[in-house]
Protein backbone atom coordinates (compact mmCIF):
# COMPACT_ATOMS: atom_id res chain seq x y z
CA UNK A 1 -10.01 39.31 43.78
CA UNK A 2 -8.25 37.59 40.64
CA UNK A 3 -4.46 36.87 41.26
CA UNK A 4 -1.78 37.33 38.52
CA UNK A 5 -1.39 33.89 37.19
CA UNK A 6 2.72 33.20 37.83
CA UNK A 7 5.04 31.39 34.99
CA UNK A 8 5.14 28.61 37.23
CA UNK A 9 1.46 28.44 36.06
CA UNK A 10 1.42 29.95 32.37
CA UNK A 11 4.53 26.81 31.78
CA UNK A 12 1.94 24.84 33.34
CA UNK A 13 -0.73 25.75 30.78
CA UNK A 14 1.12 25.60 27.64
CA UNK A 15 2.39 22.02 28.94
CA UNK A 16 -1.21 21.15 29.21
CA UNK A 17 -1.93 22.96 25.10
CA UNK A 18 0.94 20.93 24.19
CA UNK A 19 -0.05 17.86 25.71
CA UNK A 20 -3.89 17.88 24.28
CA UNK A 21 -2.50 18.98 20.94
CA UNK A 22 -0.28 15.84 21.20
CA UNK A 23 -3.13 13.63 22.06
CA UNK A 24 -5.57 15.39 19.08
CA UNK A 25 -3.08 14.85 16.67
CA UNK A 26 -2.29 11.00 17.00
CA UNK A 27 -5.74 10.26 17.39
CA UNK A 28 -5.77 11.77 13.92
CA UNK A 29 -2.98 9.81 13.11
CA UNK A 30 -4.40 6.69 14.59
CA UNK A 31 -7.46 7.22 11.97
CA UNK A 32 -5.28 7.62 8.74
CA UNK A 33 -3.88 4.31 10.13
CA UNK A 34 -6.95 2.31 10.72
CA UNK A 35 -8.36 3.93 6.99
CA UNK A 36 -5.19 2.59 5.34
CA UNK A 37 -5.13 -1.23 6.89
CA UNK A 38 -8.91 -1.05 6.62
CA UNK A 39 -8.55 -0.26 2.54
CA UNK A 40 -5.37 -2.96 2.54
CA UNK A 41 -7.36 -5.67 4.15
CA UNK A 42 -9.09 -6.77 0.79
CA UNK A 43 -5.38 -8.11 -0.62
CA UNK A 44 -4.91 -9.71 3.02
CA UNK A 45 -8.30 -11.61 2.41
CA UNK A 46 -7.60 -12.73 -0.89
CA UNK A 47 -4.25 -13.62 -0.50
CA UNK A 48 -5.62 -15.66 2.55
CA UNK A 49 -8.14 -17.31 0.65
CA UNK A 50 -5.91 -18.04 -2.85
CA UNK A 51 -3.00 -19.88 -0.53
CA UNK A 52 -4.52 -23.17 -0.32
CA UNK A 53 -3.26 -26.36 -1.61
CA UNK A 54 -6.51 -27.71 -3.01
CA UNK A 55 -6.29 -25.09 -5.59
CA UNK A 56 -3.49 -26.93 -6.59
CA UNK A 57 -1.45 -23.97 -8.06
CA UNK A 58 1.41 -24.56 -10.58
CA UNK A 59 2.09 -21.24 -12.44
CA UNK A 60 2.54 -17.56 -11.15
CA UNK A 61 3.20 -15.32 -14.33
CA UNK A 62 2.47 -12.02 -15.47
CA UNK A 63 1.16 -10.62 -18.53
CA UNK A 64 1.47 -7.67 -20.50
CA UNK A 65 0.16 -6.22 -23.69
CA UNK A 66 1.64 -4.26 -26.48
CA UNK A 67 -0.05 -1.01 -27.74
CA UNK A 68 -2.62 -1.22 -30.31
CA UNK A 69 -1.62 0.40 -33.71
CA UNK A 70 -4.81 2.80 -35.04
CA UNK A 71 -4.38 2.17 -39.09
CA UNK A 72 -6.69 5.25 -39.49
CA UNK A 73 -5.21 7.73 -36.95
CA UNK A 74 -1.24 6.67 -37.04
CA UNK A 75 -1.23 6.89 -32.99
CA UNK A 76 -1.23 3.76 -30.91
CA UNK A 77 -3.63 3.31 -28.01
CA UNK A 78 -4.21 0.95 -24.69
CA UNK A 79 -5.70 -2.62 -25.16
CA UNK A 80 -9.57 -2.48 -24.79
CA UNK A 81 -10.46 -4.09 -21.55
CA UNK A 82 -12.78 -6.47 -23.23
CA UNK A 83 -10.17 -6.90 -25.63
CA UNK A 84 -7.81 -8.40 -22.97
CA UNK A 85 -9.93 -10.47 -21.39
CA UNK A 86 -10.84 -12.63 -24.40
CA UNK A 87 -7.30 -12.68 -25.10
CA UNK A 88 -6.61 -14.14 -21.66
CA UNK A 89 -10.00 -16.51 -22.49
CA UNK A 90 -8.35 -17.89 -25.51
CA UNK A 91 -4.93 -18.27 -23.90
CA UNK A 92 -6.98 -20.53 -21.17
CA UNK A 93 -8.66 -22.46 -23.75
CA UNK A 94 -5.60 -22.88 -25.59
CA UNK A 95 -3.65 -24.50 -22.39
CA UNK A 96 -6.68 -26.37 -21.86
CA UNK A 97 -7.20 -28.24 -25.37
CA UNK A 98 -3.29 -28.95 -24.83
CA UNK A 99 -3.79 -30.89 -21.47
CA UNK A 100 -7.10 -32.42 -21.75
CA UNK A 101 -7.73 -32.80 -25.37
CA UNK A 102 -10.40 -30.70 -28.09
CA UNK A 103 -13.33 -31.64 -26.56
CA UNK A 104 -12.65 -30.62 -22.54
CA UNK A 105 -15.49 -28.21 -22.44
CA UNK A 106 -17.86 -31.06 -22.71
CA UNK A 107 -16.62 -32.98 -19.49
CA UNK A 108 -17.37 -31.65 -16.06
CA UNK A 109 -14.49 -30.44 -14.07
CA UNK A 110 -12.19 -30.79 -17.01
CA UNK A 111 -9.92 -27.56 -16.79
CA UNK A 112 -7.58 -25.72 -15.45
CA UNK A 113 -7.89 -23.35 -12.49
CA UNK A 114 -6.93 -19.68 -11.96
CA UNK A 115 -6.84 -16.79 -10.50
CA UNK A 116 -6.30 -13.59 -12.40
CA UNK A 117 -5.62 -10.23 -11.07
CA UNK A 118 -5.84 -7.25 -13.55
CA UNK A 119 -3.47 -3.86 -12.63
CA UNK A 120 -4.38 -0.91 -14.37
CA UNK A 121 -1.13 1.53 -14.21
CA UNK A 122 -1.61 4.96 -14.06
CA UNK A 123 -1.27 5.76 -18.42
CA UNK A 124 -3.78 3.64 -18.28
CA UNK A 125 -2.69 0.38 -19.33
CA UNK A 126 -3.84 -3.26 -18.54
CA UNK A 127 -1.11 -5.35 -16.82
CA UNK A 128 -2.20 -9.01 -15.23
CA UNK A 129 -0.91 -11.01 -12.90
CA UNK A 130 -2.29 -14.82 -12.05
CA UNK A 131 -2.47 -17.75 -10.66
CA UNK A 132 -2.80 -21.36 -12.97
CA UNK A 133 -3.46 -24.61 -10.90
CA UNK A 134 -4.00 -28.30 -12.32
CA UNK A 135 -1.30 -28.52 -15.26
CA UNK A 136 0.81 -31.48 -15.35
CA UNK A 137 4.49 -31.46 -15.34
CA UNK A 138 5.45 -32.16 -18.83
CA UNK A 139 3.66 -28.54 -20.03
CA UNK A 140 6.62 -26.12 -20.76
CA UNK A 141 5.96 -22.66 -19.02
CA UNK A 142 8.97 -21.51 -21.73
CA UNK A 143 6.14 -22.84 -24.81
CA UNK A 144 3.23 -20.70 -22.98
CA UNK A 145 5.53 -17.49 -22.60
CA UNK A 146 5.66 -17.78 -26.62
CA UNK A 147 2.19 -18.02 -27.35
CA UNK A 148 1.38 -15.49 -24.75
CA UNK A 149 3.73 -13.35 -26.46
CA UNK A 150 2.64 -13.92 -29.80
CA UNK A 151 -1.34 -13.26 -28.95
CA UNK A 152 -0.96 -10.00 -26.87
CA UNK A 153 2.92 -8.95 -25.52
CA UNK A 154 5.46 -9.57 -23.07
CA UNK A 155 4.92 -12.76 -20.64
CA UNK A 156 7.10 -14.39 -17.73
CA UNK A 157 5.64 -17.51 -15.97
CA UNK A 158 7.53 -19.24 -13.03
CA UNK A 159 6.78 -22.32 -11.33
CA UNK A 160 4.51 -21.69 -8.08
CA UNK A 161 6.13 -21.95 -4.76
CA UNK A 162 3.99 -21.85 -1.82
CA UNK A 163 4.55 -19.57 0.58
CA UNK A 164 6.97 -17.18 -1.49
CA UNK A 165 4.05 -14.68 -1.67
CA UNK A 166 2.82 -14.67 -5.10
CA UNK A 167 -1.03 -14.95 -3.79
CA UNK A 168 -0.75 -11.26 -1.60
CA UNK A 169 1.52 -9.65 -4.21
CA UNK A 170 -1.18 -10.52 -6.82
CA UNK A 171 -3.92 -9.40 -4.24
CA UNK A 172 -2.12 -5.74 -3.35
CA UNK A 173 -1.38 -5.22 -7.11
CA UNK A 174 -4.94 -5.21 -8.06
CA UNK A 175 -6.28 -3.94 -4.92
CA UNK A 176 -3.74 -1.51 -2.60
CA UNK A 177 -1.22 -0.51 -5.66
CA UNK A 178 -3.81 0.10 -8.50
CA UNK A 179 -7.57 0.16 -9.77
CA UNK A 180 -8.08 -3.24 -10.35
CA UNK A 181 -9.97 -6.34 -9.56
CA UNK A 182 -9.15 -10.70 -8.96
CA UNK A 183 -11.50 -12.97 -11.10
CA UNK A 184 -11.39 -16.68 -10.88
CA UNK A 185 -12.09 -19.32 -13.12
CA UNK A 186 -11.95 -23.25 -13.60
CA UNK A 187 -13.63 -26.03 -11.84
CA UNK A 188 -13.48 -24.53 -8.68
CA UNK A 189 -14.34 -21.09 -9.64
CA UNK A 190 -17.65 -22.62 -11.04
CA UNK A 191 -18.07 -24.89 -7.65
CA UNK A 192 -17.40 -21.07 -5.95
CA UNK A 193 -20.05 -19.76 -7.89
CA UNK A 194 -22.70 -22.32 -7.52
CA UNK A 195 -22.45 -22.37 -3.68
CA UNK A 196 -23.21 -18.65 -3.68
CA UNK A 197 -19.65 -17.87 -2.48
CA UNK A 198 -19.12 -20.50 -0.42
CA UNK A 199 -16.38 -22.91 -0.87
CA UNK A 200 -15.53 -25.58 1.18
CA UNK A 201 -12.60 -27.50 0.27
């Protein structure tokens, strides 16, 4: 014969509902968590692989670029991609004629080094943010901000201090904030790429 459950036992069973809905829902939480520091782990590992002193680091700017004008259409647009990144080529080759003369190209390990992380904000515009290593003292960020700004838009360049951060703000503003990628290049960005990824410094 079934007895008439009492409240002692109904309080008991909604404590137990509670208690498994409880559980269910910060194992759900617990998920969302482990999705989130799984997709923010890329900026850790670059970060932790751009802060090393062999890269020898000396600039940490950012770089922005003006609308285009469209002659034909009176409406300005975005900076083409490709456009941007053979702005930032010149700029490099520009900075490296100044340090180690016209004809750096043609001797091996001759260059400077960076790191360059593109942001693309949500209207669709390309923002980056970088890294510049081997440039000796006596080349004026102030004289770089002017060419930058006369080749493509707005620049500010400070002198790189380890350990302020500028490698894993770089790394989670192309990675965690926005849709956007890290590209190296220099003399050890070519060493990176001959060792298939490997770089032992």
């Amino acid at each position: 014969m079934n007895s008439i459950p009492s409240d002692h036992d109904i309080r008991q069973d909604s404590d137990s509902d509670r208690m498994a809905e409880s559980v269910t829902r910060h194992t759900q939480i617990s998920h969302i968590q482990q999705k989130q520091y799984s997709e923010n782990s890329l900026p850790a590992v670059w970060a932790s692989f751009l802060d090393k002193p062999e890269w020898h680091w000396e600039w940490y700017g950012h770089f922005t670029f003006r609308d285009v004008f469209n002659p034909y259409t009176g409406l300005k647009h975005n900076v083409h991609p490709e456009t941007a990144i053979k702005t930032w080529d010149k700029f490099i080759h520009i900075l490296n004629r100044d340090i180690y003369g016209i004809k750096y190209w043609k001797r091996e390990n001759k260059g400077v080094v960076w790191a360059r992380g593109t942001e693309l904000q949500i209207r669709g515009a390309i923002h980056f943010h970088a890294l510049i290593g081997l440039i000796p003292a006596n080349i004026r960020r102030l004289t770089y901000m002017d060419i930058w700004d006369s080749m493509a838009g707005f620049a500010r360049i400070h002198a790189y201090i380890r350990g302020y951060g500028a490698e894993f703000y770089m790394s989670k503003s192309a990675y965690a904030w926005k849709r956007g990628e890290i590209d190296l290049g220099g003399p050890l960005a070519d060493r990176l790429k001959k060792d298939q990824g490997e770089l032992s410094f």
